[in-house]
C-alpha atoms as a PDB file:
ATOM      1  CA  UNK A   1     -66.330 -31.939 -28.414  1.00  0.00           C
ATOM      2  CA  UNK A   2     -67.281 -32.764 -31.626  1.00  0.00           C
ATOM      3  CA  UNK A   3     -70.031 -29.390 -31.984  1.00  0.00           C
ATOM      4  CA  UNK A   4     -70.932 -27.831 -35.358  1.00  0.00           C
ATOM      5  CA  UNK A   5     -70.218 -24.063 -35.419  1.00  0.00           C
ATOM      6  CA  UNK A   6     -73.136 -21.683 -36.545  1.00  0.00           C
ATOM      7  CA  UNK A   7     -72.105 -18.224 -38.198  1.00  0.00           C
ATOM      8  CA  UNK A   8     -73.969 -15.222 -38.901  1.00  0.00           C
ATOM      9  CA  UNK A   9     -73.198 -13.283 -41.505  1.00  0.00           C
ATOM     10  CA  UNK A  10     -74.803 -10.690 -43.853  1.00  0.00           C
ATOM     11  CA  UNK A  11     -73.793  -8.099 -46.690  1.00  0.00           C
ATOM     12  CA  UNK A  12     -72.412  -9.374 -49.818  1.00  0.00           C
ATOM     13  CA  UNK A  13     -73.786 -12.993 -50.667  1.00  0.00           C
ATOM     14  CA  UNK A  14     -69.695 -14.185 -51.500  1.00  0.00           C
ATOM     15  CA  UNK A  15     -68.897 -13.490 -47.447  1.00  0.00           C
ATOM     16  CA  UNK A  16     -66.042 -15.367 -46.479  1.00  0.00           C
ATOM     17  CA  UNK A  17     -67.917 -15.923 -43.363  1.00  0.00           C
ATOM     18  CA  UNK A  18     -70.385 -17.911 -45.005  1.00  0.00           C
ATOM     19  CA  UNK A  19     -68.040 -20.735 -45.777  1.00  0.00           C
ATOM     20  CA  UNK A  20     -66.390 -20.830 -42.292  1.00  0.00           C
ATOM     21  CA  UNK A  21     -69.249 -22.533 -40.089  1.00  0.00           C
ATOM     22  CA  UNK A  22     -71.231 -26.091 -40.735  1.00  0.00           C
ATOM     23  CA  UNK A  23     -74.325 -23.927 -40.778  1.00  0.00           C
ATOM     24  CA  UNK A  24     -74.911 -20.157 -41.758  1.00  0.00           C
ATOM     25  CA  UNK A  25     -77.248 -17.456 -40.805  1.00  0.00           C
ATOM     26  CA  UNK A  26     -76.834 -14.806 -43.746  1.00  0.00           C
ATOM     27  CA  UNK A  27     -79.490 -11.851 -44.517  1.00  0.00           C
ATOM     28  CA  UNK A  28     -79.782 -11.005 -47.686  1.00  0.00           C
ATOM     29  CA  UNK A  29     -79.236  -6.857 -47.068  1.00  0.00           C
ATOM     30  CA  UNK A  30     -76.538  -4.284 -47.345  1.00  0.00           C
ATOM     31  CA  UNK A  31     -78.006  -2.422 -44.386  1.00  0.00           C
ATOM     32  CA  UNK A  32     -76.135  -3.190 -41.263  1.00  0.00           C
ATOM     33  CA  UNK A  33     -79.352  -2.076 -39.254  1.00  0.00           C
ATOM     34  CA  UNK A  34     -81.442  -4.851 -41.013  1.00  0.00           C
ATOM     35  CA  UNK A  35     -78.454  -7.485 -40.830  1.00  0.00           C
ATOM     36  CA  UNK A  36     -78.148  -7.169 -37.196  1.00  0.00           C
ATOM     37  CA  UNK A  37     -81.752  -7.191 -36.092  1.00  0.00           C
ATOM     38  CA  UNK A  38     -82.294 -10.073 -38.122  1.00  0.00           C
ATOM     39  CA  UNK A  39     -79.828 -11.912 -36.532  1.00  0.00           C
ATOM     40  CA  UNK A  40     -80.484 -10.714 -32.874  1.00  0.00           C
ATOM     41  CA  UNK A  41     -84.218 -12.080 -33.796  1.00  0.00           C
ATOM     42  CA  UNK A  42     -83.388 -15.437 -34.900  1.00  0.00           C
ATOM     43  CA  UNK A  43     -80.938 -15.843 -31.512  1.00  0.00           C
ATOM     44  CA  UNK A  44     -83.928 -14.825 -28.986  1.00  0.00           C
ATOM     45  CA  UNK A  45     -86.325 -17.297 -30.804  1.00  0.00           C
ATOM     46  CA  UNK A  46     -83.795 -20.052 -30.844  1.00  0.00           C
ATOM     47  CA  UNK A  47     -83.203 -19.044 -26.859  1.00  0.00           C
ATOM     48  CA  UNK A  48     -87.135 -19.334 -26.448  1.00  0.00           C
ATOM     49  CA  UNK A  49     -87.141 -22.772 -27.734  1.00  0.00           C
ATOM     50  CA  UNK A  50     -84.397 -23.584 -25.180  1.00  0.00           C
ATOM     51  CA  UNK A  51     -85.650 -22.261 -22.137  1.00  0.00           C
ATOM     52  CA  UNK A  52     -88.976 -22.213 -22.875  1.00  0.00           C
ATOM     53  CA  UNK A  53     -89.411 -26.248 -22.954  1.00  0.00           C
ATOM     54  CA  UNK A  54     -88.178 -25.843 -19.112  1.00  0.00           C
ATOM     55  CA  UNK A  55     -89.590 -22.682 -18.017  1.00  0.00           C
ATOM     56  CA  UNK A  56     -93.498 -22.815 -19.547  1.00  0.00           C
ATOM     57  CA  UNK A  57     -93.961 -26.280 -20.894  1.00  0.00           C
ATOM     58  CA  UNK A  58     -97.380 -26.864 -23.138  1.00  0.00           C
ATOM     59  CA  UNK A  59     -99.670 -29.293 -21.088  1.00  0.00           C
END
């Protein structure tokens, strides 16, 4: 299908992770806490854009 994978990653800036995808999500923390919620952030927002278009569109 031709689709460009997205990773997220966090931790140590020289994740192998990083490297894997065509485009990378990495936070720059050693706290798991901080890693995750960053992440789970970024995925409702980019949801939002998605749904929101068809669900409340700006008139």
């Amino acid at each position: 299908m031709k689709l460009d994978v997205i990773t997220l990653s966090g931790m140590n800036a020289d994740n192998l992770l990083r490297n894997l995808g065509d485009v990378n999500f990495w936070v720059d923390s050693r706290s798991y806490n901080i890693v995750e919620t960053t992440h789970q952030f970024w995925m409702m927002a980019a949801i939002d854009l998605v749904i929101g278009r068809a669900e409340y569109p700006a008139s």
